[in-house]
C-alpha atoms as a PDB file:
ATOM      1  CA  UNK A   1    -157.675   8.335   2.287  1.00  0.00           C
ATOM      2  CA  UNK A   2    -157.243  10.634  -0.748  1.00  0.00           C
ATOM      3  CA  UNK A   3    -155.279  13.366   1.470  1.00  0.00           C
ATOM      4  CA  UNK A   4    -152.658  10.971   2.112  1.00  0.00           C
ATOM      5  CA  UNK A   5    -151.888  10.171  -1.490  1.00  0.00           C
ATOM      6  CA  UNK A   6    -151.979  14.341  -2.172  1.00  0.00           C
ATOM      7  CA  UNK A   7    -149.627  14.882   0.891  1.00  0.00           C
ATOM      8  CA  UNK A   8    -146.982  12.235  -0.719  1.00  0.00           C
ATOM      9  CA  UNK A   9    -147.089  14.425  -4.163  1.00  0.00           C
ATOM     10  CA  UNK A  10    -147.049  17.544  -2.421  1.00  0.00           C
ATOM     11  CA  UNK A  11    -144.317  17.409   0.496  1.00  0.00           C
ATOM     12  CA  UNK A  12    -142.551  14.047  -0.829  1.00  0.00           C
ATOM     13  CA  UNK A  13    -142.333  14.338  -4.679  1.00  0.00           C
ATOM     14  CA  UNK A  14    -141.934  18.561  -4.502  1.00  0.00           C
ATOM     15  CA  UNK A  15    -144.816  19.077  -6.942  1.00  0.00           C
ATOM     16  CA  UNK A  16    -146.554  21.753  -5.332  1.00  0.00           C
ATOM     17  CA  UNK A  17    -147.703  23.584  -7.897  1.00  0.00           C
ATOM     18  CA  UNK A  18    -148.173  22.690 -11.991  1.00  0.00           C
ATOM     19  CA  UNK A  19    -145.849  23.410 -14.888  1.00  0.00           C
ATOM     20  CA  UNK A  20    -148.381  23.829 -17.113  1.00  0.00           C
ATOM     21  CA  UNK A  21    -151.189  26.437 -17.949  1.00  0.00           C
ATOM     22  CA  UNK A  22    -155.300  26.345 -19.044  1.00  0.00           C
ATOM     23  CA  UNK A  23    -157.322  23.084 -17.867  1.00  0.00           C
ATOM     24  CA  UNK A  24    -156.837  20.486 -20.378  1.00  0.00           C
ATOM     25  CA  UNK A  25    -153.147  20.876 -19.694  1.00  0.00           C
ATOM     26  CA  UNK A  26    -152.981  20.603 -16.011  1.00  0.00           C
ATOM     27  CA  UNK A  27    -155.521  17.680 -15.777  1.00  0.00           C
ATOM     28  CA  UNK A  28    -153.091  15.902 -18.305  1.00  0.00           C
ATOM     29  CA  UNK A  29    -150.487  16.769 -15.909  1.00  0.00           C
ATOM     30  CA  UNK A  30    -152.075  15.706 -13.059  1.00  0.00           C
ATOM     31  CA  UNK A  31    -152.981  12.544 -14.936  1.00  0.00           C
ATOM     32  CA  UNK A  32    -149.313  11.565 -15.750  1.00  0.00           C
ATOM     33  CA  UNK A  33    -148.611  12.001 -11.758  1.00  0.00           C
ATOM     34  CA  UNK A  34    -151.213  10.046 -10.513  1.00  0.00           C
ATOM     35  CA  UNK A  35    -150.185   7.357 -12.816  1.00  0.00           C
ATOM     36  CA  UNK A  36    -146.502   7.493 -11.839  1.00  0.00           C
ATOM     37  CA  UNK A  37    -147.779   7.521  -8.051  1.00  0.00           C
ATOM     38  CA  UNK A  38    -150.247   4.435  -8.430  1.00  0.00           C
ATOM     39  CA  UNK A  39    -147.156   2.170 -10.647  1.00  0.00           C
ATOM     40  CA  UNK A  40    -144.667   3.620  -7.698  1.00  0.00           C
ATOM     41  CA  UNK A  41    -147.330   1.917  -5.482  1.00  0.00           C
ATOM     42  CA  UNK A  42    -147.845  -1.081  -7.011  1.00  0.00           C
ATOM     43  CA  UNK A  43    -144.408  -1.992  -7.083  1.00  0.00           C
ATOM     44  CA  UNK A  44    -144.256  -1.278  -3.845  1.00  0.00           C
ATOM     45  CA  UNK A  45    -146.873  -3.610  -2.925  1.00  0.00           C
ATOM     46  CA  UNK A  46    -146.178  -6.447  -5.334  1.00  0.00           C
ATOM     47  CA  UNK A  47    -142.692  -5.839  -6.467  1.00  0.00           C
ATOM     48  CA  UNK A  48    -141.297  -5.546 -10.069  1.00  0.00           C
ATOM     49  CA  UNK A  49    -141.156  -8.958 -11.158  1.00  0.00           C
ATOM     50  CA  UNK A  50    -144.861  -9.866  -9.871  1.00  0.00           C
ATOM     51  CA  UNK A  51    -146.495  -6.356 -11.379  1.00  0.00           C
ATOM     52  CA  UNK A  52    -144.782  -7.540 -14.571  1.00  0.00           C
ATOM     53  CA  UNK A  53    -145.725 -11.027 -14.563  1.00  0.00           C
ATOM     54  CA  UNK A  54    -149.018  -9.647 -14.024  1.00  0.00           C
ATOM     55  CA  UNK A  55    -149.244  -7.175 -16.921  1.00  0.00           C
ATOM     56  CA  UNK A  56    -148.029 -10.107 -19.175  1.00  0.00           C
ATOM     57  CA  UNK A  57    -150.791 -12.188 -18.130  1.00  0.00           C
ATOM     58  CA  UNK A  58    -153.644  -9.309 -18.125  1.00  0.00           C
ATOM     59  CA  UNK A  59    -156.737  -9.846 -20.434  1.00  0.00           C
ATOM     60  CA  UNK A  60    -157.307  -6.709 -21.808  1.00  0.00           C
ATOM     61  CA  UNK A  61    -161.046  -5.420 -22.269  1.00  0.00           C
ATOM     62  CA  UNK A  62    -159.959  -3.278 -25.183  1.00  0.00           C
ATOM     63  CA  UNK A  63    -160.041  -5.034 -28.613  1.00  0.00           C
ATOM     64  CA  UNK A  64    -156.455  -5.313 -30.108  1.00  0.00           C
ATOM     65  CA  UNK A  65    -157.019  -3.668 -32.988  1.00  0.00           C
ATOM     66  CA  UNK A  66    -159.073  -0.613 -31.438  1.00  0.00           C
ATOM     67  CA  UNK A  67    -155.731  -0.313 -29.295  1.00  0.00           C
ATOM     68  CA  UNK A  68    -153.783  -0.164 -32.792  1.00  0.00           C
ATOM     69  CA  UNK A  69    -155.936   2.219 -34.323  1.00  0.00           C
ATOM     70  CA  UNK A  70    -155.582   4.791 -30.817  1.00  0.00           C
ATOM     71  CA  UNK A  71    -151.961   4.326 -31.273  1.00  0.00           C
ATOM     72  CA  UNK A  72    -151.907   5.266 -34.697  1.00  0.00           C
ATOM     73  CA  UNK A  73    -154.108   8.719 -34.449  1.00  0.00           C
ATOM     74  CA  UNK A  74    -151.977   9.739 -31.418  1.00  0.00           C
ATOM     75  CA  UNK A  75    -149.077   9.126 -33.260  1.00  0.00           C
ATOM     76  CA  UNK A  76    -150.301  10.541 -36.432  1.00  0.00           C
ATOM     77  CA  UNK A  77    -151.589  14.195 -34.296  1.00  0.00           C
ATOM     78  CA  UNK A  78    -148.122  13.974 -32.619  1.00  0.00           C
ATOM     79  CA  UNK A  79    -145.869  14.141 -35.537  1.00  0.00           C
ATOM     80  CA  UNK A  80    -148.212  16.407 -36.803  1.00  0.00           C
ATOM     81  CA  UNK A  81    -148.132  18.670 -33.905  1.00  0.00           C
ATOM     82  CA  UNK A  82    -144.847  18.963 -33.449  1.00  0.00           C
ATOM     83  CA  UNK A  83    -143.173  17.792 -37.190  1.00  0.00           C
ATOM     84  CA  UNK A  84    -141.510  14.628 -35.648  1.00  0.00           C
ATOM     85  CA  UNK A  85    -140.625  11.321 -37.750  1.00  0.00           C
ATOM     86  CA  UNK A  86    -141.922   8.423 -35.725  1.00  0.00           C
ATOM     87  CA  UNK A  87    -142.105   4.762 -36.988  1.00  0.00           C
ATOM     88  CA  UNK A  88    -145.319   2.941 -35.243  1.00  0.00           C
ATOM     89  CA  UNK A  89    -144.186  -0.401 -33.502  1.00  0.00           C
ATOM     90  CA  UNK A  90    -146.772  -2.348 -33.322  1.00  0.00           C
END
């Protein structure tokens, strides 16, 4: 089942090969395409307004403000990495 979803990427999408160099960066790579594949899926299988509908009403198993706090640090290494001004929406 897994060499299906690899032969989509590969021949479908074009990415044959990664962008990026050293481990950490090509798993995050590969991490951003798998998502993009499995949200390309799941509107295919339940359609945009369902999968939304769905994400409105999901109970998240992740405290609120733990989510907040993530957001924050990312944010925070971001601008510090690479000297952006962001505002946080929360």
């Amino acid at each position: 089942m897994n060499e299906h979803i690899f032969g989509t990427i590969k021949r479908q999408w074009g990415y044959n090969h990664t962008n990026l160099i050293g481990l950490e960066k090509v798993n995050g790579e590969h991490s951003l395409i798998m998502l993009v594949y499995n949200i390309k899926r799941s509107i295919n299988i339940l359609g945009v307004p369902d999968l939304i509908a769905k994400l409105k009403n999901w109970k998240s198993p992740y405290k609120t403000k733990g989510v907040f706090v993530f957001k924050r640090v990312y944010l925070r290494l971001f601008n510090d990495l690479f000297g952006l001004d962001l505002a946080i929406a929360a």
